[in-house]
N, C-alpha and C. Protein backbone atom coordinates (compact mmCIF):
# COMPACT_ATOMS: atom_id res chain seq x y z
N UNK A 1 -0.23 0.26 1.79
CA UNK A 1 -1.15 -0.84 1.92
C UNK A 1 -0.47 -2.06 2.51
N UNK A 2 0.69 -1.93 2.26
CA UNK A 2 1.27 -3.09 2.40
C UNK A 2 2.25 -3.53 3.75
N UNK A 3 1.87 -2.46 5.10
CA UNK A 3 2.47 -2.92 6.27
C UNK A 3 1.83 -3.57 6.79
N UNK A 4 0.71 -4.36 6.35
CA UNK A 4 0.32 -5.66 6.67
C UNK A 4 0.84 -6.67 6.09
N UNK A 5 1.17 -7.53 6.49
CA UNK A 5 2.06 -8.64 5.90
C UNK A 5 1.89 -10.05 6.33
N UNK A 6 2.39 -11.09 6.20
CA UNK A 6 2.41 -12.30 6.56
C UNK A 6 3.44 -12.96 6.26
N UNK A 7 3.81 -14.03 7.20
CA UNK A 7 5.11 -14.99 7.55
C UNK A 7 4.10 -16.04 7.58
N UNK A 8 5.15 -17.44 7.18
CA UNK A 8 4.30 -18.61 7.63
C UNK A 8 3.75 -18.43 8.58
N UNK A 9 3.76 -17.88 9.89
CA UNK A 9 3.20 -18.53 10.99
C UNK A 9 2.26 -17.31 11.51
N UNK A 10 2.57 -16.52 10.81
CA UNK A 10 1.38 -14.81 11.35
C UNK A 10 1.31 -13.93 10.78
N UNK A 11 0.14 -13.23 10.76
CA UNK A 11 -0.38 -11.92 10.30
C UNK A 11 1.00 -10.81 11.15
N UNK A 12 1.26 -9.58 10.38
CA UNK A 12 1.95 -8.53 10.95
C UNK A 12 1.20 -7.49 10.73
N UNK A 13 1.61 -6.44 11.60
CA UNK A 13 1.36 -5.28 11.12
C UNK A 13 2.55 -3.82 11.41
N UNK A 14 3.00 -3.77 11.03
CA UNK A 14 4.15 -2.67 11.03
C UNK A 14 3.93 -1.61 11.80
N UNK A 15 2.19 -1.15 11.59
CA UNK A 15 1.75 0.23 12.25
C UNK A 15 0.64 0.27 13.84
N UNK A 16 1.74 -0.71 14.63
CA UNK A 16 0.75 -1.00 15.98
C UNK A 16 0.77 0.16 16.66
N UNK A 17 2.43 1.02 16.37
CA UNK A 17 2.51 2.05 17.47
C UNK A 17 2.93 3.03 16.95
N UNK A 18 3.18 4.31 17.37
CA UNK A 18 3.72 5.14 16.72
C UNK A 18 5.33 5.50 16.58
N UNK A 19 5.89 4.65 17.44
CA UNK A 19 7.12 4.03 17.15
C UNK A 19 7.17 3.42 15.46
N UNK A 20 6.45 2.77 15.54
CA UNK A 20 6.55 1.80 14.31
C UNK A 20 6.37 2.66 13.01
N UNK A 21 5.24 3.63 13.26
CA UNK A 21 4.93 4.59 12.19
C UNK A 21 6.12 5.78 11.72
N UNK A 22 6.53 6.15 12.89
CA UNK A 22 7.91 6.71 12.82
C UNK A 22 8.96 6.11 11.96
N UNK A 23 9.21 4.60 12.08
CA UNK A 23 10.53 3.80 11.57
C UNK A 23 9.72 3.53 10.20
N UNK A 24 8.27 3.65 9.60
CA UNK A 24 8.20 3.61 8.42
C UNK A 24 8.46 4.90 7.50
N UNK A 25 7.81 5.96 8.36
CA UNK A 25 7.78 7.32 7.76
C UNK A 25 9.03 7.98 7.64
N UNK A 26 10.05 7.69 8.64
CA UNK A 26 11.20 8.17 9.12
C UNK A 26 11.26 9.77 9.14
N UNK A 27 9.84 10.39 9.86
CA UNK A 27 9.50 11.34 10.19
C UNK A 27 8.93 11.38 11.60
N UNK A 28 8.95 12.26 12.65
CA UNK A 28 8.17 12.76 13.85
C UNK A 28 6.59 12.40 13.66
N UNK A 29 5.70 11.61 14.26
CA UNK A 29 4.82 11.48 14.20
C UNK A 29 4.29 11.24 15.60
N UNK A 30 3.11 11.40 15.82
CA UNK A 30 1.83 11.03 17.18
C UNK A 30 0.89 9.95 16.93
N UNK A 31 0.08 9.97 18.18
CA UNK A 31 -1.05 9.14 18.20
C UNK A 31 -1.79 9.69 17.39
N UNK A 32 -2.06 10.88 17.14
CA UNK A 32 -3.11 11.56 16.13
C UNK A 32 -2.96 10.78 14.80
N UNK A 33 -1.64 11.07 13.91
CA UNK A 33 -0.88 10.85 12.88
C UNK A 33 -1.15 9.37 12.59
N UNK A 34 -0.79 8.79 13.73
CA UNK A 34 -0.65 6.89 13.91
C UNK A 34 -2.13 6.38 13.32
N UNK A 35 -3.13 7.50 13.72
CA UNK A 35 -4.70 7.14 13.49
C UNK A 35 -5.10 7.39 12.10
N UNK A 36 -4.53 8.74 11.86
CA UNK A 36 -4.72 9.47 10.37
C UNK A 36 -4.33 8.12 9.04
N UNK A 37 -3.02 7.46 9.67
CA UNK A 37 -2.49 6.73 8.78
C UNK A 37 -2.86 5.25 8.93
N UNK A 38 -3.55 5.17 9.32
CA UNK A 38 -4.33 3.70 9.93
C UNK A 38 -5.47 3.42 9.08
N UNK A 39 -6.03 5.07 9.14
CA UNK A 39 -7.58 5.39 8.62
C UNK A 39 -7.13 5.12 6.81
N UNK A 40 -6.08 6.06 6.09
CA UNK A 40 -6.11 5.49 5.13
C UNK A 40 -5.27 4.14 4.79
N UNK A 41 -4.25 3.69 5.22
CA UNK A 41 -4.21 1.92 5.18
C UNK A 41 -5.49 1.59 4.86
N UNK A 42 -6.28 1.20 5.50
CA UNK A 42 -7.24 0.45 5.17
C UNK A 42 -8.02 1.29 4.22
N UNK A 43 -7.99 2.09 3.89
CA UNK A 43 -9.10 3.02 2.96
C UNK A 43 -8.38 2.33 1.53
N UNK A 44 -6.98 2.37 1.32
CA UNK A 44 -6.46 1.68 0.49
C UNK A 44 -6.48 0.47 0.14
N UNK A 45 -6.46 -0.70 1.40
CA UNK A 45 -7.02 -2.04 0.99
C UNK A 45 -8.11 -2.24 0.89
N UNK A 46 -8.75 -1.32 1.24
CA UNK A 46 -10.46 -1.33 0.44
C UNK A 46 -10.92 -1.22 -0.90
N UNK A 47 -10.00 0.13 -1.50
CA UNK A 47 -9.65 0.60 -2.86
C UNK A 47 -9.17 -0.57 -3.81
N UNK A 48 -7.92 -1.15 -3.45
CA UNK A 48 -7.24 -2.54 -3.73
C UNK A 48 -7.92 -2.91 -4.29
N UNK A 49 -8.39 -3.87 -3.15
CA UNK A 49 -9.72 -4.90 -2.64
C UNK A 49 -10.40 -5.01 -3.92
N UNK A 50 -11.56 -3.52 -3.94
CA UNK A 50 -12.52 -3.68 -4.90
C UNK A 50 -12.14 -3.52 -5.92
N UNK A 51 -11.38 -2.96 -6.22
CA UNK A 51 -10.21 -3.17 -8.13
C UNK A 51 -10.04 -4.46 -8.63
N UNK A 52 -9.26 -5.03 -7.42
CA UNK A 52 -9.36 -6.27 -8.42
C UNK A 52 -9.75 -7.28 -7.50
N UNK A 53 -11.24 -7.29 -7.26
CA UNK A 53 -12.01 -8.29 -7.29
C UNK A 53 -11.53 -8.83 -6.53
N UNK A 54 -11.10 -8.87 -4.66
CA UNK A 54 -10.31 -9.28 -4.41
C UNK A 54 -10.94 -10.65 -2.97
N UNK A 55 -11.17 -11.52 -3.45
CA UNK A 55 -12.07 -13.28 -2.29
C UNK A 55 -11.50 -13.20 -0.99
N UNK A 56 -10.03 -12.65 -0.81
CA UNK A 56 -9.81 -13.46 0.07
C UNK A 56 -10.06 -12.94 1.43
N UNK A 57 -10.09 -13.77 2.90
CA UNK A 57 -10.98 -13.30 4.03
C UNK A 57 -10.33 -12.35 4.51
N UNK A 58 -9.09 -11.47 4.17
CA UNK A 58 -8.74 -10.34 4.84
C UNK A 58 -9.24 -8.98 4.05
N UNK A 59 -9.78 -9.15 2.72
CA UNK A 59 -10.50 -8.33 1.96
C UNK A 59 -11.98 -7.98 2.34
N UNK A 60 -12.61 -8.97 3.38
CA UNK A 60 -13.73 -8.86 3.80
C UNK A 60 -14.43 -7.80 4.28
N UNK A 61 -15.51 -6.94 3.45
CA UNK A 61 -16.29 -6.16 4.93
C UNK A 61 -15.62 -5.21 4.34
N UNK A 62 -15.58 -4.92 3.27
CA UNK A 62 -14.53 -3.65 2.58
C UNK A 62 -16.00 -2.04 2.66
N UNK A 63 -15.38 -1.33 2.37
CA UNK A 63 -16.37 -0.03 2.15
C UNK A 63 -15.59 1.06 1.23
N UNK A 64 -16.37 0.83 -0.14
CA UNK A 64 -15.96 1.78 -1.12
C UNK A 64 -15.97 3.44 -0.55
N UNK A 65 -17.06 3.53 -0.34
CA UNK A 65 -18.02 4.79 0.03
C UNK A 65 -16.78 5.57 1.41
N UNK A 66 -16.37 5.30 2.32
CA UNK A 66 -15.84 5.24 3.05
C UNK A 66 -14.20 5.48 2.83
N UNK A 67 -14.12 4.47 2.20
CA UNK A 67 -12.69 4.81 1.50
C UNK A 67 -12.18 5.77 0.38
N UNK A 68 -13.18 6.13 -0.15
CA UNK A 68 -13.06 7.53 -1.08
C UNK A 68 -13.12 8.52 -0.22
N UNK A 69 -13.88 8.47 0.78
CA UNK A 69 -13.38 9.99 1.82
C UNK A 69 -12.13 9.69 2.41
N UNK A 70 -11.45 8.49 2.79
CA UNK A 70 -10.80 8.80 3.66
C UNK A 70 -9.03 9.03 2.66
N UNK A 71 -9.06 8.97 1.21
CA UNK A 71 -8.51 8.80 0.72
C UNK A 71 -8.23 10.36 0.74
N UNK A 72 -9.71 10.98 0.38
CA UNK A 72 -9.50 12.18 -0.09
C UNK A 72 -9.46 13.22 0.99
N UNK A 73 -9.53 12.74 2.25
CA UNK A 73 -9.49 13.59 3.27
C UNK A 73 -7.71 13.26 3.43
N UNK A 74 -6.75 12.75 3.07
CA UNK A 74 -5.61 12.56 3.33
C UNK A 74 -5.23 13.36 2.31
N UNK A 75 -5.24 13.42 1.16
CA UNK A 75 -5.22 13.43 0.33
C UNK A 75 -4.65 15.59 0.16
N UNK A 76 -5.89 16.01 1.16
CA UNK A 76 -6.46 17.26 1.58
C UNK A 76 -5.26 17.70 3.03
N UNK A 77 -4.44 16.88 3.89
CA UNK A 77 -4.23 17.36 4.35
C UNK A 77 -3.23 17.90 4.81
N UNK A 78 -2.55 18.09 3.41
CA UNK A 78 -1.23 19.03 2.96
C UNK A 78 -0.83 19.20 1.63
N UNK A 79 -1.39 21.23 1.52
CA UNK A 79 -1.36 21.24 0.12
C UNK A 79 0.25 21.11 -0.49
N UNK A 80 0.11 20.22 -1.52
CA UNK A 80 1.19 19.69 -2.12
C UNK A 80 1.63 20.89 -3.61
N UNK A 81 2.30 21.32 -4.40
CA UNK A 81 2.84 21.95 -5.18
C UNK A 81 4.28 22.05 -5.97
N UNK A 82 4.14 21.52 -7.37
CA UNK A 82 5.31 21.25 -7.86
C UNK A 82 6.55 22.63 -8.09
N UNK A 83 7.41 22.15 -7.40
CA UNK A 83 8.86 23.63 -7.76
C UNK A 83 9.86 22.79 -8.42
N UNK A 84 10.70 23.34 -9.33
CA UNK A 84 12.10 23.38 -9.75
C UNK A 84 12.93 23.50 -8.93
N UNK A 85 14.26 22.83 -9.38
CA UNK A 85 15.57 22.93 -8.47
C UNK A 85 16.51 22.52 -9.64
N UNK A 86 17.46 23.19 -9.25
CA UNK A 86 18.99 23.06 -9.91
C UNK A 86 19.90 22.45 -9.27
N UNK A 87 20.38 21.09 -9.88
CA UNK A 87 20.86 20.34 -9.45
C UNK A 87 22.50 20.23 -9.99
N UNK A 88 23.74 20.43 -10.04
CA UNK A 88 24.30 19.91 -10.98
C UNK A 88 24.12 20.83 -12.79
N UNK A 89 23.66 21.89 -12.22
CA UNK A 89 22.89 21.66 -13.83
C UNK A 89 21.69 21.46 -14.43
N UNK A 90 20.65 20.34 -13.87
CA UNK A 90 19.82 19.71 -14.52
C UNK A 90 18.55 20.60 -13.69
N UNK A 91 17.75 20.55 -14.17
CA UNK A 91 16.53 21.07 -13.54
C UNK A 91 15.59 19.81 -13.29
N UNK A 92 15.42 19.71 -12.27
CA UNK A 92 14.67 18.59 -11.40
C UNK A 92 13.07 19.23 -10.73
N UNK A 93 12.75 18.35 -10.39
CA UNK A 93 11.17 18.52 -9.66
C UNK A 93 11.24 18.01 -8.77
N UNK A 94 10.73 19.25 -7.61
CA UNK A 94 10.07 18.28 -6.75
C UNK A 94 9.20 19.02 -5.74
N UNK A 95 8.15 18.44 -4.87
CA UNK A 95 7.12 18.85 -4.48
C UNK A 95 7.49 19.79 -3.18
N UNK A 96 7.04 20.74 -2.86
CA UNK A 96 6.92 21.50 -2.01
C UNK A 96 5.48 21.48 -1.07
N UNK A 97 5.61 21.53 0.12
CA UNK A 97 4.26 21.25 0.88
C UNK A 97 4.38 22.08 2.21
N UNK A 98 3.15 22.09 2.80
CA UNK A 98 2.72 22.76 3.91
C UNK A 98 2.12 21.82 5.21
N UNK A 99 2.12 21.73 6.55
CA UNK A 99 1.40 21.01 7.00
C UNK A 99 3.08 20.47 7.94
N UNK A 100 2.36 19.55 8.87
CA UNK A 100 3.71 18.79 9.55
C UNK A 100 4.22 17.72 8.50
N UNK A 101 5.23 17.46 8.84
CA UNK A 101 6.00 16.16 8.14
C UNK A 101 5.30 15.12 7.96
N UNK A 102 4.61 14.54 8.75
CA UNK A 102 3.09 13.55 8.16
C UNK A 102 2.17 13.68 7.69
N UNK A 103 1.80 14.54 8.14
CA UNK A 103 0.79 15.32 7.00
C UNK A 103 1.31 15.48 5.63
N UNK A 104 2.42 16.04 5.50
CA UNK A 104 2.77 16.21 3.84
C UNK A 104 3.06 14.13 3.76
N UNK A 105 3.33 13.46 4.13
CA UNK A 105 3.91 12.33 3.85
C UNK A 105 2.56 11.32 3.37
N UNK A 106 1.82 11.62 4.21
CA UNK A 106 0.07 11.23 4.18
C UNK A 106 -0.71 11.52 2.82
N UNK A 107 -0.58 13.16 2.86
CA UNK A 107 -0.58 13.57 1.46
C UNK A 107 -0.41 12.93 0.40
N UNK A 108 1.19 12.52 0.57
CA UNK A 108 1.99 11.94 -0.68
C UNK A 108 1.49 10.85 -0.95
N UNK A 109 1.38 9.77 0.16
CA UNK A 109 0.70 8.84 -0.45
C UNK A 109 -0.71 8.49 -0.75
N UNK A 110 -1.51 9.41 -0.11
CA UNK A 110 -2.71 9.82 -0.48
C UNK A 110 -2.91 10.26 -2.42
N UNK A 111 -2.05 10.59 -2.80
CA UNK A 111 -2.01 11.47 -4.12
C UNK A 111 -1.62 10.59 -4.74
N UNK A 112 -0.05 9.31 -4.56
CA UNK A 112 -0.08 8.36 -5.39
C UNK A 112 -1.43 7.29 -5.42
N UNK A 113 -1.57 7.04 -4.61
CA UNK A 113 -2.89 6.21 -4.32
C UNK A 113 -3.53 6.75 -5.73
N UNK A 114 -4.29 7.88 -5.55
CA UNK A 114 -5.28 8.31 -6.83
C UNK A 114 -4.65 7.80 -8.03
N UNK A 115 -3.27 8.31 -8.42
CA UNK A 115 -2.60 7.99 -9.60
C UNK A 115 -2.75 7.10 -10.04
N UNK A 116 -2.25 5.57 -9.44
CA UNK A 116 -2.65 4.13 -9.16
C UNK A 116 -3.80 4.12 -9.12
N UNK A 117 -4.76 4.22 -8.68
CA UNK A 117 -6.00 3.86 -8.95
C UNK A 117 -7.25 4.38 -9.81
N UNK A 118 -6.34 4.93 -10.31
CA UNK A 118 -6.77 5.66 -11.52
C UNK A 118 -6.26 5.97 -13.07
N UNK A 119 -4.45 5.43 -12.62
CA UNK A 119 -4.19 5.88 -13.89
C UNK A 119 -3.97 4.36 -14.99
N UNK A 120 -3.42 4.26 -15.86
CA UNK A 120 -3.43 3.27 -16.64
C UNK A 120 -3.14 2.09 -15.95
N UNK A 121 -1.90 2.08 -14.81
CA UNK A 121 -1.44 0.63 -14.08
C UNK A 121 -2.76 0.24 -13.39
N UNK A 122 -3.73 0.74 -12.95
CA UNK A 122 -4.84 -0.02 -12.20
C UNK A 122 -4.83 -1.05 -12.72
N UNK A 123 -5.40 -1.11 -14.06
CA UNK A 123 -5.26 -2.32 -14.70
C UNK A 123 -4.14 -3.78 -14.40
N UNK A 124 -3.25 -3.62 -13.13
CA UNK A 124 -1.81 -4.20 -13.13
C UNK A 124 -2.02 -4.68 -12.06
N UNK A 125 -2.77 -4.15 -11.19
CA UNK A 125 -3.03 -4.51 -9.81
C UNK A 125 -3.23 -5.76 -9.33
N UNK A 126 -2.88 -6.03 -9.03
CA UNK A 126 -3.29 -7.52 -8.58
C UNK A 126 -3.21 -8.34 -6.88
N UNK A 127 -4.27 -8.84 -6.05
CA UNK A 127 -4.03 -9.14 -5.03
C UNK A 127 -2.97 -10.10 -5.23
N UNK A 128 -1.64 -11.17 -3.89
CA UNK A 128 -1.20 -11.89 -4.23
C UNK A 128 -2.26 -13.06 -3.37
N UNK A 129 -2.67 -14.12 -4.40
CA UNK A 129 -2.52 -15.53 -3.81
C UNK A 129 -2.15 -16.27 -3.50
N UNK A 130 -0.79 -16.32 -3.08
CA UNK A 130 -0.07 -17.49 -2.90
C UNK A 130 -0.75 -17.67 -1.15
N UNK A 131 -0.74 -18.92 -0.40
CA UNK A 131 -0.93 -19.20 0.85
C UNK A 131 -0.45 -18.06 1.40
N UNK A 132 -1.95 -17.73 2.86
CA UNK A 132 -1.28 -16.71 3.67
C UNK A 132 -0.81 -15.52 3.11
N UNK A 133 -0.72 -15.24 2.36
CA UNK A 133 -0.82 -14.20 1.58
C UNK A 133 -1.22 -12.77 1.56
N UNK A 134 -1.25 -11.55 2.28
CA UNK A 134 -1.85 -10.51 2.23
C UNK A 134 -1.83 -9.30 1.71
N UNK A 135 -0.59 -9.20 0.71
CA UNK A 135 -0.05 -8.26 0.13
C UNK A 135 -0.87 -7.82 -1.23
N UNK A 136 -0.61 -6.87 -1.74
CA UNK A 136 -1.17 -6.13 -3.06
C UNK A 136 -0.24 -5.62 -4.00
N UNK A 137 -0.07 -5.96 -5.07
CA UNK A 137 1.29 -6.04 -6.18
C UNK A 137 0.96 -5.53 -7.44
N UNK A 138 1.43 -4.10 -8.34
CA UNK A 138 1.57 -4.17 -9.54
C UNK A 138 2.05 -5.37 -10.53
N UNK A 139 1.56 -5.66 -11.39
CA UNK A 139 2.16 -7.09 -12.17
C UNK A 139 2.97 -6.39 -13.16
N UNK A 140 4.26 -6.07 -13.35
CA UNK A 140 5.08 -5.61 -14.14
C UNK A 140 5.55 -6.53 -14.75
N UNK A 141 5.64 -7.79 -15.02
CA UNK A 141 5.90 -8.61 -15.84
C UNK A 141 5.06 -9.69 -16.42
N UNK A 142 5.04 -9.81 -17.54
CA UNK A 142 3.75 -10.68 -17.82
C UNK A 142 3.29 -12.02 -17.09
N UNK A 143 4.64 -12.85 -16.64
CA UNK A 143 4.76 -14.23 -16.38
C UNK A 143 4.71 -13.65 -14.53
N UNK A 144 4.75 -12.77 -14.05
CA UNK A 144 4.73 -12.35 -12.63
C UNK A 144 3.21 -12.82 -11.95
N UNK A 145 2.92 -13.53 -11.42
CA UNK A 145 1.85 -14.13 -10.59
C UNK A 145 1.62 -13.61 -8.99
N UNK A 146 2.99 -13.16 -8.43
CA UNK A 146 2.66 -13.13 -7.15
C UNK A 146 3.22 -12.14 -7.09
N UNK A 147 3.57 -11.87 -5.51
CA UNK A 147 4.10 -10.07 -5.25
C UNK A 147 5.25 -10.46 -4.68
N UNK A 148 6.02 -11.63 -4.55
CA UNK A 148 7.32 -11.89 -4.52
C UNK A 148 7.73 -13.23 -4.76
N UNK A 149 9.40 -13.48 -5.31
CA UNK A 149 9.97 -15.17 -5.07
C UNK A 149 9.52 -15.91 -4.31
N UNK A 150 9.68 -15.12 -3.54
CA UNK A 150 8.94 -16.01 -1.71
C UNK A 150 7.43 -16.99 -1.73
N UNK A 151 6.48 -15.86 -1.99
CA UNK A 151 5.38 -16.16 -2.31
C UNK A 151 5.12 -16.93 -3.44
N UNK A 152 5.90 -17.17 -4.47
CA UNK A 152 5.91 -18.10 -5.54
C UNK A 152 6.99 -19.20 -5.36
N UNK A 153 7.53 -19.43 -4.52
CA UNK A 153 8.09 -20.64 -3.72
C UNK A 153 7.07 -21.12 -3.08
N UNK A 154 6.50 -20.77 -2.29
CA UNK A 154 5.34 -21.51 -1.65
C UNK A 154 4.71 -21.75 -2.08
N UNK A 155 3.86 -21.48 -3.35
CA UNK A 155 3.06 -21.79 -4.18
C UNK A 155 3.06 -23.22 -4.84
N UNK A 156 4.48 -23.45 -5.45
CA UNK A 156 4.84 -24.02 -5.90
C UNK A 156 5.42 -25.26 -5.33
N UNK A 157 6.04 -25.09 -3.60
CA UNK A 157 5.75 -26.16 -2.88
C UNK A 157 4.76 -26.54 -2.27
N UNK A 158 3.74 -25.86 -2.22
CA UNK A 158 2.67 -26.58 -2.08
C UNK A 158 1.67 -27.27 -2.97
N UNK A 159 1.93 -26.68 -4.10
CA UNK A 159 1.77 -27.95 -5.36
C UNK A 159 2.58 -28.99 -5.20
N UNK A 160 3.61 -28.97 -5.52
CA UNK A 160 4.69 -30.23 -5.11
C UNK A 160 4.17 -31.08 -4.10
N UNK A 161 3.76 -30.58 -3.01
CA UNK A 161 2.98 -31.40 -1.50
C UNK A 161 2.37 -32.49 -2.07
N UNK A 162 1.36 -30.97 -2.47
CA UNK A 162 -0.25 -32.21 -3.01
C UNK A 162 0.32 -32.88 -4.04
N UNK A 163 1.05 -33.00 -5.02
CA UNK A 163 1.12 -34.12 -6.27
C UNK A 163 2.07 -35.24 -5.32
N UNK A 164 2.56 -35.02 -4.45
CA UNK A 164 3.48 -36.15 -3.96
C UNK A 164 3.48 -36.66 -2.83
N UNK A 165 2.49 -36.39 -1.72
CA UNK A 165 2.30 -36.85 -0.42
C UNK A 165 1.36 -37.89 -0.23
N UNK A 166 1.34 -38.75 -1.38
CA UNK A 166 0.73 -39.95 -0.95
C UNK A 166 0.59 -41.43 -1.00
């Protein structure tokens, strides 16, 4: 959800090209793939979005309906399956899949998505407000307000502004 981003001075987006999708996935990917993963991005800040109630104008124009398929059509398009491994000794987990390398990766986060938005942390979710702002943050700490220092520096100087600029 979160290779959209913001700097003081602009909106980003991480996933313009499939270059870019590549250096996130750090897997072989296409224009196909670049689209697949575009489609759920936003199926996810839609999901977000309507969890927690979310005002602000980049949340706009959201579609529940829409975003449950596209969640679950990712979701679908690499069957995923837990195997054992011996590590050292220890017996570990981990998923085994079918499909190209984005596809299983799509998958993956297709499947946490559900978890999160379904399992007990939903409740944790929280858009951040600080100015400019576009990110989406578990609140793991009680006193945690924003989805980084950064964003709660600015917050906080821009309170400072308004109590003292006049």
């Amino acid at each position: 959800m979160n290779t959209i981003w913001a700097n003081r001075s602009q909106l980003h987006d991480d996933l313009t090209t499939v270059g870019g999708l590549r250096d996130f996935l750090g897997v072989p990917a296409d224009e196909a793939d670049l689209e697949a993963f575009l489609e759920l991005r936003q199926a996810l800040r839609d999901l977000a979005a309507t969890l927690t109630q979310d005002t602000r104008e980049i949340a706009q124009g959201r579609d529940l309906a829409r975003a449950v398929v596209a969640v679950n059509r990712a979701a679908r398009s690499a069957r995923l399956w837990p195997q054992l491994t011996v590590r050292d000794g220890e017996l570990l987990r981990h998923n085994e899949s079918e499909g190209s390398l984005a596809d299983r990766e799509r998958a993956a986060i297709a499947a946490e998505a559900v978890d999160l938005f379904t399992g007990e942390d939903r409740v944790l979710l929280r858009a951040c407000h600080a100015p400019g702002c576009v990110l989406y943050f578990v609140k793991d700490h009680p006193r945690r307000e924003w989805c980084s220092p950064s964003c709660g520096n600015r917050v906080r100087a821009a309170r400072h502004y308004r109590r003292n600029r006049g």
